[in-house]
C-alpha atoms as a PDB file:
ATOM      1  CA  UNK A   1      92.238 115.324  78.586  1.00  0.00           C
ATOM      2  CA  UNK A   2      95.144 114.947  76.377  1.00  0.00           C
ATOM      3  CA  UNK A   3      97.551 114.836  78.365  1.00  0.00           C
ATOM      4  CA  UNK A   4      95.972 113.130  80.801  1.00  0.00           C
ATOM      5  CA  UNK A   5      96.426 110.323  77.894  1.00  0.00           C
ATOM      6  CA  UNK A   6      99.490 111.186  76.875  1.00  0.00           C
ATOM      7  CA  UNK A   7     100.749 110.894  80.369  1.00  0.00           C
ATOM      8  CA  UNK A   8      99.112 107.981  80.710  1.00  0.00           C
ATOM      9  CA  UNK A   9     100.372 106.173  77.734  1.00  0.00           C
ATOM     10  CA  UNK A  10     103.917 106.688  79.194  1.00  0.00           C
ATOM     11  CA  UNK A  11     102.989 105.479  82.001  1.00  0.00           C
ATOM     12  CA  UNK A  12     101.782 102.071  81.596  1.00  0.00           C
ATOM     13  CA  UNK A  13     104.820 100.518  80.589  1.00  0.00           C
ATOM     14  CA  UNK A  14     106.534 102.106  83.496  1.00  0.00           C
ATOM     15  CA  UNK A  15     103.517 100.375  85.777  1.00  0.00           C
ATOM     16  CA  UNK A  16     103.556  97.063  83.468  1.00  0.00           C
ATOM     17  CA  UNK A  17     107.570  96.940  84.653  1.00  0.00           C
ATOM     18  CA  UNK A  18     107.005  97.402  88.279  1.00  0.00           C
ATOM     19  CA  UNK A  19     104.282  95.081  88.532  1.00  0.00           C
ATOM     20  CA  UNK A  20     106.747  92.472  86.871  1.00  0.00           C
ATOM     21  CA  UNK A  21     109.928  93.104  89.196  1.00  0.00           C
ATOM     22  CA  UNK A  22     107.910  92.952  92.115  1.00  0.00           C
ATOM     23  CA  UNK A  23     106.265  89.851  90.610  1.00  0.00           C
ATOM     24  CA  UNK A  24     109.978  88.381  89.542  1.00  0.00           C
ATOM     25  CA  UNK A  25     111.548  89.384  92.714  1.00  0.00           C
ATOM     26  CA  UNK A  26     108.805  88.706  95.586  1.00  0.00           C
ATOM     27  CA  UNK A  27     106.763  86.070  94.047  1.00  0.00           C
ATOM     28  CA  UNK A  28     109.207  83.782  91.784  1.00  0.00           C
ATOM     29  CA  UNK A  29     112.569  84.341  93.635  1.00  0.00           C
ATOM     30  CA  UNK A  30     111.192  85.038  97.405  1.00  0.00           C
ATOM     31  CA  UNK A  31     108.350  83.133  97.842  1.00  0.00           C
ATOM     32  CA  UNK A  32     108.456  79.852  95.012  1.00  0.00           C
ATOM     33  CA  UNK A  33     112.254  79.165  94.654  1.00  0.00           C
ATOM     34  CA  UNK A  34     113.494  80.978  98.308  1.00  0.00           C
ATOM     35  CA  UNK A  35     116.817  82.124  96.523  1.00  0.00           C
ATOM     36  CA  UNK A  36     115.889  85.378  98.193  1.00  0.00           C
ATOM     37  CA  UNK A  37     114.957  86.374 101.779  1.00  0.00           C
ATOM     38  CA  UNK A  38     113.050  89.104 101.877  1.00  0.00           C
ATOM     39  CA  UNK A  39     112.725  90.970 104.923  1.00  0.00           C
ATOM     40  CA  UNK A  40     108.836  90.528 105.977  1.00  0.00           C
ATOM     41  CA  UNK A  41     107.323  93.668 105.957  1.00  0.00           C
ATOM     42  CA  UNK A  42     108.554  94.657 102.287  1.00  0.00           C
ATOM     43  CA  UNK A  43     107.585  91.282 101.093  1.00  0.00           C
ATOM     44  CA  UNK A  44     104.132  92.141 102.977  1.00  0.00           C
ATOM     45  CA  UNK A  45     103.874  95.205 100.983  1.00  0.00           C
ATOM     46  CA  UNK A  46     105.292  94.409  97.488  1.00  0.00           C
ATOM     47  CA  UNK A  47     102.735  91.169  97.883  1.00  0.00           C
ATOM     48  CA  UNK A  48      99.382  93.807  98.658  1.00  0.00           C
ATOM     49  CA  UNK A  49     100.902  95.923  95.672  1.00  0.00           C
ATOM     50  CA  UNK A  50     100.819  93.193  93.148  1.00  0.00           C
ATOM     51  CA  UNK A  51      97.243  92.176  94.311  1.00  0.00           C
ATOM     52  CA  UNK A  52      95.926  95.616  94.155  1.00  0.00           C
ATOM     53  CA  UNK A  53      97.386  95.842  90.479  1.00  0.00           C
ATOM     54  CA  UNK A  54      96.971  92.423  89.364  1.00  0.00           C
ATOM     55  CA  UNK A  55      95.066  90.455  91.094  1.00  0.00           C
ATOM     56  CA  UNK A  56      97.294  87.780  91.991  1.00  0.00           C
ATOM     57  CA  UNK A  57      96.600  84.944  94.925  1.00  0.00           C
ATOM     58  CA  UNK A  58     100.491  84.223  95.836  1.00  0.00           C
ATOM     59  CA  UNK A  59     100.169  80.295  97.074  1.00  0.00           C
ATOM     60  CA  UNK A  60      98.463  79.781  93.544  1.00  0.00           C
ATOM     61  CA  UNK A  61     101.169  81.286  91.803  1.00  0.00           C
ATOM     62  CA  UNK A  62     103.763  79.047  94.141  1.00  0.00           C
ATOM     63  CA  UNK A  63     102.149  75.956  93.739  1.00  0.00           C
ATOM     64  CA  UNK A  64     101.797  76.422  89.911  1.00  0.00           C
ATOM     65  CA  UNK A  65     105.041  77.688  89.254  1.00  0.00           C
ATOM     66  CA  UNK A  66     106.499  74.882  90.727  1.00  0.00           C
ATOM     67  CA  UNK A  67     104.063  72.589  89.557  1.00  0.00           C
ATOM     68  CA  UNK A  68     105.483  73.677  86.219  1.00  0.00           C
ATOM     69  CA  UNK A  69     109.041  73.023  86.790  1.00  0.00           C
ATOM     70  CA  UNK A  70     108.655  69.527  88.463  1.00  0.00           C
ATOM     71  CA  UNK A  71     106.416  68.189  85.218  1.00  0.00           C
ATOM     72  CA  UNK A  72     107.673  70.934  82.833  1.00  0.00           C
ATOM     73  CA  UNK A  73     106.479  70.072  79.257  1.00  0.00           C
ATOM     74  CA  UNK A  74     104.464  66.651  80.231  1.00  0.00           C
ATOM     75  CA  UNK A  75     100.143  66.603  80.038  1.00  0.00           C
ATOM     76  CA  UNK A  76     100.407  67.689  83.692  1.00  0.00           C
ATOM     77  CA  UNK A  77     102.356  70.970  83.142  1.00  0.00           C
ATOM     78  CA  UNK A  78      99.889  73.741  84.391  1.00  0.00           C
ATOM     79  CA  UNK A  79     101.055  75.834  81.019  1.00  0.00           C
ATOM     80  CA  UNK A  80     103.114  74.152  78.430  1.00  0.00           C
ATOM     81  CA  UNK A  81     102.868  75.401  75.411  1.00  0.00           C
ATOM     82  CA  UNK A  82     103.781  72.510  73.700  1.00  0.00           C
ATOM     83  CA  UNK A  83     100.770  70.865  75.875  1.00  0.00           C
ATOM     84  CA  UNK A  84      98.339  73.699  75.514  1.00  0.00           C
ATOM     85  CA  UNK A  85      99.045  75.158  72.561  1.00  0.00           C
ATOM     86  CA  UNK A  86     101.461  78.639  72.288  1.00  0.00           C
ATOM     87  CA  UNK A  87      98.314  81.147  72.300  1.00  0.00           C
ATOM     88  CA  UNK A  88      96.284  79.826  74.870  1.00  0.00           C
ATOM     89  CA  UNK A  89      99.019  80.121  77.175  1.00  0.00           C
ATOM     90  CA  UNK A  90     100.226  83.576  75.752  1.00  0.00           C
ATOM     91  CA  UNK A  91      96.622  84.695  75.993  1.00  0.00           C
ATOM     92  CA  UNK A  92      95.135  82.985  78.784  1.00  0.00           C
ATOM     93  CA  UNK A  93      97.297  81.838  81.142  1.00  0.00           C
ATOM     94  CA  UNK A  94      95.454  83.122  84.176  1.00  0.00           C
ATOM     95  CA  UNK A  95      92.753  80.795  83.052  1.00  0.00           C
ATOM     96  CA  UNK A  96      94.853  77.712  82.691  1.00  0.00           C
ATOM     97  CA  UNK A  97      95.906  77.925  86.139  1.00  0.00           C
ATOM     98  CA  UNK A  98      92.562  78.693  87.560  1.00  0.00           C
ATOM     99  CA  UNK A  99      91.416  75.361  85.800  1.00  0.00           C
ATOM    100  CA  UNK A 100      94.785  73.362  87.071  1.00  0.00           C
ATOM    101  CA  UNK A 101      93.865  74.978  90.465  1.00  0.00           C
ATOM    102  CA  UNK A 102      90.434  73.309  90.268  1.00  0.00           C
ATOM    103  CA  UNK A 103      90.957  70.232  88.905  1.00  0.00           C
ATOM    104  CA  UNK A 104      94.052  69.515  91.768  1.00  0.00           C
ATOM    105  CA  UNK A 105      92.416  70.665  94.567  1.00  0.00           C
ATOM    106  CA  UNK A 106      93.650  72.617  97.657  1.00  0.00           C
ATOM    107  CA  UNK A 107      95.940  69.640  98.625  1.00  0.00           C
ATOM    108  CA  UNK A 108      97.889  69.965  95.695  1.00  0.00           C
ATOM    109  CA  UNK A 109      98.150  73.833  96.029  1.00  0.00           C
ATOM    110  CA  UNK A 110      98.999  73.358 100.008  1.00  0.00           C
ATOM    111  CA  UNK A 111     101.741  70.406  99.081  1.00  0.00           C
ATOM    112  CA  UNK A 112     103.944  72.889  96.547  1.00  0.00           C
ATOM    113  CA  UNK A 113     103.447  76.079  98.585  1.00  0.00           C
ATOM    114  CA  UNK A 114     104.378  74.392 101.798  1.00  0.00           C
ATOM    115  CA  UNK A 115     107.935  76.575 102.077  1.00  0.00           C
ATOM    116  CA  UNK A 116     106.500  79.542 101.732  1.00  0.00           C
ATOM    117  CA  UNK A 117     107.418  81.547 104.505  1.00  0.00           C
ATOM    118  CA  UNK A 118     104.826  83.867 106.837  1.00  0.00           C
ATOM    119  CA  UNK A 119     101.913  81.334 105.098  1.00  0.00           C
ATOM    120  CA  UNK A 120      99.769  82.304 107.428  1.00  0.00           C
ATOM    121  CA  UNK A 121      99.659  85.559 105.945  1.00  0.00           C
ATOM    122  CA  UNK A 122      99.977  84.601 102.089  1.00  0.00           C
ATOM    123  CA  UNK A 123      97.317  81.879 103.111  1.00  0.00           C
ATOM    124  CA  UNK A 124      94.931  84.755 103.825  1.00  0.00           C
ATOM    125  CA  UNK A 125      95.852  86.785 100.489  1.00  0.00           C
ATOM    126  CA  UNK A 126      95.247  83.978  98.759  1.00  0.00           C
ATOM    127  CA  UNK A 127      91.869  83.993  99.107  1.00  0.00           C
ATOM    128  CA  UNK A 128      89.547  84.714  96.546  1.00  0.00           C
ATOM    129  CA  UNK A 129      87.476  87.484  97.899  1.00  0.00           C
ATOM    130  CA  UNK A 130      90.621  89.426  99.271  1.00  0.00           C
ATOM    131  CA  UNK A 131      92.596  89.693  96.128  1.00  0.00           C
ATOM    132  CA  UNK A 132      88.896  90.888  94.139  1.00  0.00           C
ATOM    133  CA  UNK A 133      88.547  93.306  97.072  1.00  0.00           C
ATOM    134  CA  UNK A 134      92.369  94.675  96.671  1.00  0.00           C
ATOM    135  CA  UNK A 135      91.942  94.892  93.032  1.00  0.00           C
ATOM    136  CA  UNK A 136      88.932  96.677  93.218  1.00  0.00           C
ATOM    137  CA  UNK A 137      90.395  98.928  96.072  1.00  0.00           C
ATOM    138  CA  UNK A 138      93.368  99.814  93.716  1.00  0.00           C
ATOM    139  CA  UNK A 139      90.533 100.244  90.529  1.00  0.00           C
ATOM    140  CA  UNK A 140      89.071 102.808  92.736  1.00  0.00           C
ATOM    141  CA  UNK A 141      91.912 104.153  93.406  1.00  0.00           C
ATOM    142  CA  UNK A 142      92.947 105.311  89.987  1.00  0.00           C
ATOM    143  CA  UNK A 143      89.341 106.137  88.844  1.00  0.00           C
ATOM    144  CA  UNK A 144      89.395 109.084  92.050  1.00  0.00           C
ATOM    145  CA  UNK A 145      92.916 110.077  90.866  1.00  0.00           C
ATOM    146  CA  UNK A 146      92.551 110.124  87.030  1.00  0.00           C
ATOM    147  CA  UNK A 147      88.456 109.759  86.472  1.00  0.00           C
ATOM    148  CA  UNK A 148      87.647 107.551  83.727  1.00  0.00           C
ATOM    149  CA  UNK A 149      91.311 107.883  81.872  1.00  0.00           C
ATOM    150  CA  UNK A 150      92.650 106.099  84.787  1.00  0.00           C
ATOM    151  CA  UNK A 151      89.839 103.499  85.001  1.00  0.00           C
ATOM    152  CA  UNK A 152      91.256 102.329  81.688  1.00  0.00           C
ATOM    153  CA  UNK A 153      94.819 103.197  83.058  1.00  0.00           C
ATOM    154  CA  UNK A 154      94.334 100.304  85.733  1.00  0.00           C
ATOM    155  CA  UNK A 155      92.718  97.977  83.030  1.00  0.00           C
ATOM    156  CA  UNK A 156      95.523  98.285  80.502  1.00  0.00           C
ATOM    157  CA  UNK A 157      98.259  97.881  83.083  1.00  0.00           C
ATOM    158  CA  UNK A 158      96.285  94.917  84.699  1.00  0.00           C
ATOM    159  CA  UNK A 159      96.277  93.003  81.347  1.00  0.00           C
ATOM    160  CA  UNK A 160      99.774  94.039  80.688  1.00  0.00           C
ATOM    161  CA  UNK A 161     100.614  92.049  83.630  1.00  0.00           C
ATOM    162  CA  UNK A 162      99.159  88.874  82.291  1.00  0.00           C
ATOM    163  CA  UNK A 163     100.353  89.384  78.919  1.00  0.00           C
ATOM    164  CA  UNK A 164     103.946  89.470  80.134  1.00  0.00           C
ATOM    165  CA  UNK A 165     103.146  86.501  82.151  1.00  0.00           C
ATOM    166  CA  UNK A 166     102.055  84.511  79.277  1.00  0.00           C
ATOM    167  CA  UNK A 167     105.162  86.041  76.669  1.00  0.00           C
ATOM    168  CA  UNK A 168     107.061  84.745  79.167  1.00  0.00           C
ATOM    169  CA  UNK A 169     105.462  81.099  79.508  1.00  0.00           C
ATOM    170  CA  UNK A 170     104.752  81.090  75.903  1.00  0.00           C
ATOM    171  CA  UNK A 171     107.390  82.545  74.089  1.00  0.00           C
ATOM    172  CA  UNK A 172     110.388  81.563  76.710  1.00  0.00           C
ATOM    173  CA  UNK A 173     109.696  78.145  75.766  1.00  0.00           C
ATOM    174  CA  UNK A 174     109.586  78.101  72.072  1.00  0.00           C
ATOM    175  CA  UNK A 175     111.814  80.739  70.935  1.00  0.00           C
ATOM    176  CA  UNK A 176     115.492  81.588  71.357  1.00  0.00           C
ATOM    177  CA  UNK A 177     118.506  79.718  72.639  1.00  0.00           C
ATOM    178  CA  UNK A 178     119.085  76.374  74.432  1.00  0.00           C
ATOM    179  CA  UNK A 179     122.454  76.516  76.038  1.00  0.00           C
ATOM    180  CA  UNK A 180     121.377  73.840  79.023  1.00  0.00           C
ATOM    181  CA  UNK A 181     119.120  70.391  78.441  1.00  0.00           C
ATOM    182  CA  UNK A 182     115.666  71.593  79.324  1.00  0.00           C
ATOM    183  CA  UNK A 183     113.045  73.200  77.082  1.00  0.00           C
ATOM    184  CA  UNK A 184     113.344  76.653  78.524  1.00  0.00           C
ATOM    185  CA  UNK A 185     114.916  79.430  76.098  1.00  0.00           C
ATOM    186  CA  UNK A 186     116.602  82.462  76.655  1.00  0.00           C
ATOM    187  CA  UNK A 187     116.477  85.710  74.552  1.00  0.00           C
ATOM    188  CA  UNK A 188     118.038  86.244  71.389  1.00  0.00           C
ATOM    189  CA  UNK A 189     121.209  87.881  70.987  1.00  0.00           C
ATOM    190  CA  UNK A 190     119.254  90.588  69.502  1.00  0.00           C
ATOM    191  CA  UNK A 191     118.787  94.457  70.450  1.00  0.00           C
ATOM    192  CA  UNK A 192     114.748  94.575  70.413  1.00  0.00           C
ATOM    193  CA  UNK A 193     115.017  90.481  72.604  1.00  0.00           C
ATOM    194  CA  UNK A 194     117.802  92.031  74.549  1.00  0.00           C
ATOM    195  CA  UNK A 195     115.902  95.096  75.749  1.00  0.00           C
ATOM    196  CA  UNK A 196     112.572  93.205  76.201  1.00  0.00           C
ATOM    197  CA  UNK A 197     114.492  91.211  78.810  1.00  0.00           C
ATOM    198  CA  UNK A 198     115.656  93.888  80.535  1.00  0.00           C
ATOM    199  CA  UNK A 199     112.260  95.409  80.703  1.00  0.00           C
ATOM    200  CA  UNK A 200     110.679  91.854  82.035  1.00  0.00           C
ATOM    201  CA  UNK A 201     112.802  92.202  84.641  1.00  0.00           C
ATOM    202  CA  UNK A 202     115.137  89.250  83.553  1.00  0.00           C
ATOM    203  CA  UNK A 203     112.393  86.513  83.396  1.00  0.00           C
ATOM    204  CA  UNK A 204     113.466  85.675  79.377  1.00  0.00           C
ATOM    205  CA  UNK A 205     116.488  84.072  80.636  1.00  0.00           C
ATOM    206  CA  UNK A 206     114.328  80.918  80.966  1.00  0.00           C
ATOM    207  CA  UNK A 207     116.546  78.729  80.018  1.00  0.00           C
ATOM    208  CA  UNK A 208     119.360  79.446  82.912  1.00  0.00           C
ATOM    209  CA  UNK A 209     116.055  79.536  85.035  1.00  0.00           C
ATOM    210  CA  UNK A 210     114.814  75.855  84.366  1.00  0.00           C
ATOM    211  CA  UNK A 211     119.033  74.761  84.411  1.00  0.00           C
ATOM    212  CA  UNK A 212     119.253  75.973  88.100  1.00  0.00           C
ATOM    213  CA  UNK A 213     115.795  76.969  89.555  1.00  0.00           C
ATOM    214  CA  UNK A 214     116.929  78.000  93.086  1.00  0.00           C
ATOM    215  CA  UNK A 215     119.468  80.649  91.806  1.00  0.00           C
ATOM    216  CA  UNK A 216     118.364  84.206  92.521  1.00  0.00           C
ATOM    217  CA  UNK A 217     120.727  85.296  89.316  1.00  0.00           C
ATOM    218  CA  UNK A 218     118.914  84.133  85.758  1.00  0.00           C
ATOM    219  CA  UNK A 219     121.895  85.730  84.039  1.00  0.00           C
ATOM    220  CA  UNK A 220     123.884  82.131  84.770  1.00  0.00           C
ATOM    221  CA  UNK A 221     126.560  83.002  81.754  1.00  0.00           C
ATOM    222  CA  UNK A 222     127.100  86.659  82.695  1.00  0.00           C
ATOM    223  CA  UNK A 223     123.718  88.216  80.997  1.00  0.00           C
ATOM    224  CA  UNK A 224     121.999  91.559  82.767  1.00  0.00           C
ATOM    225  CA  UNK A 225     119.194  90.232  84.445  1.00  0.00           C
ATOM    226  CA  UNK A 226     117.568  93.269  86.150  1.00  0.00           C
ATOM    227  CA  UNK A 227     115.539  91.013  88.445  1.00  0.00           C
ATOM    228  CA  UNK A 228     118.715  90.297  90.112  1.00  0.00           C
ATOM    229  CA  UNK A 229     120.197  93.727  90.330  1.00  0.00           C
ATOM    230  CA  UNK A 230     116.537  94.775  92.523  1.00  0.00           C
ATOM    231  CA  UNK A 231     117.855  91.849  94.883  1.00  0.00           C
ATOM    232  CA  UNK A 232     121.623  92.693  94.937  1.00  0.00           C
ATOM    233  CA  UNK A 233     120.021  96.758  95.691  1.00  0.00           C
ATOM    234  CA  UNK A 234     117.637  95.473  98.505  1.00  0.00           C
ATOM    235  CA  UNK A 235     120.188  93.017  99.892  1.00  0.00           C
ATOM    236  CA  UNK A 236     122.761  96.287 100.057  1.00  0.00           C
ATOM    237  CA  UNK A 237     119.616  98.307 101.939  1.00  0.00           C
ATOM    238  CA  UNK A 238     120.028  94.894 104.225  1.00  0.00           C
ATOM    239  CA  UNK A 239     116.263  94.377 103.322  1.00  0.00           C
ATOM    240  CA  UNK A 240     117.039  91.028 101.636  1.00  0.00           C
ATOM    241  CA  UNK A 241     119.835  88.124 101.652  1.00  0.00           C
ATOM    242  CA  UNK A 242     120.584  86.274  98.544  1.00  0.00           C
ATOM    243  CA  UNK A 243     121.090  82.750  99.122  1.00  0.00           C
ATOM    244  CA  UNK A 244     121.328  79.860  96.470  1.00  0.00           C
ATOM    245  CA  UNK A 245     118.940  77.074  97.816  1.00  0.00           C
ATOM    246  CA  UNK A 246     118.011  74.217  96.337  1.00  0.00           C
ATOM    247  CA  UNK A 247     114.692  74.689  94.659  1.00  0.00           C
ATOM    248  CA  UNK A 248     111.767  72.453  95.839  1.00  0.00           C
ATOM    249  CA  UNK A 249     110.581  69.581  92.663  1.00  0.00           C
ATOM    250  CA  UNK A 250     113.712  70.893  90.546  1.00  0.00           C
ATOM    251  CA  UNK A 251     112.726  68.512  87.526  1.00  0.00           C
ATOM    252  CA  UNK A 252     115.424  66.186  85.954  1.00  0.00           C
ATOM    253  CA  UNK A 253     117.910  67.471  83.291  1.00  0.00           C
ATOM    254  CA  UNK A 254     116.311  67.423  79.860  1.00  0.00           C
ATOM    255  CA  UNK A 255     112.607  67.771  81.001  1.00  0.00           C
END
C-alpha cells in the first residue's frame, strides 16, 4: 500500500501536466484560436482523453474562452478576476462558466464555437451526459487498476486540472509582467514562476497570449513555452500544421 502511494504521489503531477498540454494544445490552440491544425483522429483522441480525466465539454470551453478575450476584464467576462473576485475564479472556475453557460444560452455557446472544426463531433462531446459517462468510465478505470488508492488518484488529478485552470485565469491576470496593453501577465523572471510555466505547459505567458491570440507560440519575446514545442513535435510527426490565424473576437488593445 505504500508504494502504491508513493507511486502515486509522483504520479499526479505527471497526470496534472498531461491533462494541461493536451488541454493547451487541443482545446486552446486547435479548437478556440485554430493556430493549430490538428490532424482529426489525434484531436479525436486527445479530446476523449481530457473528458475521461477532466470532464471537460469542448464547445463550452470554446465559446468561453473566447467569450473571455472579446470582453476580457468588463461585467461580461465569463472569469475576470477583477470582476469576480481572484478566489472565486482560482477556486471555482468550472462553476463560473457553468453559470455564464446558463445565463447565455446555447446561442451564445453555438455563435463563439462556430469555427470549430469536425463540430459535429465536439457537438456530441459536449453534451452533458457524455462527458459524466467518460469521466466515470475513466473513474472506473483507475479504481480496477489501483483499488481505492487510485479512486483518489483520479480525484486528485481531476481537481488538479481545474486548479491549474483557475491559477491560470486567476493568477495570469493579476500577477507578473505587462510587456503589451492588455491585462494579461506573464510569469516572473523567477526560477520557482519560470518552472511553473514550463510545467503548465506555457499557458502563464498570458500576456503574449491576450497581445496576439491566434499565435500558436505564447513565448512572443523568445520565452520556452512547452505548449508550443508539443505542436512544433506533432507538426514534425506531420500530425499537425502550425498556422498563425487571426483569432475570432480578438478584443481591442488595452482591454
Amino acid at each position: 500500500m505504500m508504494w502504491i502511494l508513493l507511486g502515486g504521489a509522483l504520479l499526479l503531477p505527471v497526470l496534472i501536466m498531461a491533462n494541461v498540454m493536451v488541454m493547451s494544445v487541443v482545446y486552446h490552440r486547435h479548437l478556440t484560436h485554430r493556430s493549430l491544425d490538428l490532424n482529426k483522429w489525434v484531436a479525436r483522441g486527445l479530446t476523449l482523453f481530457f473528458q475521461g480525466m477532466g470532464f471537460a465539454p469542448p464547445l463550452t470551453w470554446v465559446s468561453s474562452h473566447l467569450f473571455h478575450h472579446a470582453h476580457t476584464d468588463s461585467p461580461e467576462d465569463p472569469y475576470s478576476p477583477k470582476v469576480h473576485g481572484f478566489w472565486p475564479v482560482l477556486l471555482f472556475t468550472p462553476f463560473l462558466v457553468t453559470r455564464w453557460r446558463r445565463r447565455q444560452g446555447p446561442e451564445v455557446v453555438a455563435k463563439f464555437s462556430r469555427g470549430v472544426p469536425d463540430i459535429k463531433f465536439y457537438a456530441f462531446c459536449d453534451r452533458t451526459w457524455f462527458c459524466l459517462t467518460m469521466a466515470l468510465t475513466f473513474a472506473t478505470g483507475f479504481f480496477l487498476l489501483l483499488g481505492w488508492p487510485g479512486l483518489l488518484l483520479y480525484a486528485l488529478q481531476f481537481w488538479g486540472i481545474y486548479f491549474v485552470g483557475g491559477w491560470i485565469n486567476s493568477v495570469a491576470h493579476t500577477f507578473g509582467e505587462r510587456p503589451h496593453e492588455n491585462s494579461g501577465v506573464n510569469r516572473r523572471r523567477r526560477p520557482i514562476p519560470f518552472l511553473l510555466n514550463l510545467w503548465m505547459a506555457g499557458e502563464w505567458l498570458h500576456n503574449h497570449h491576450h497581445h496576439s491570440p491566434g499565435s500558436a507560440n505564447f513565448g512572443l519575446a523568445g520565452e520556452i513555452d512547452t505548449g508550443y514545442l508539443a505542436c512544433r513535435v506533432l507538426a514534425f510527426l506531420r500530425l499537425a500544421s502550425i498556422r498563425s490565424a487571426p483569432s475570432p473576437f480578438q478584443p481591442a488593445m488595452g482591454t
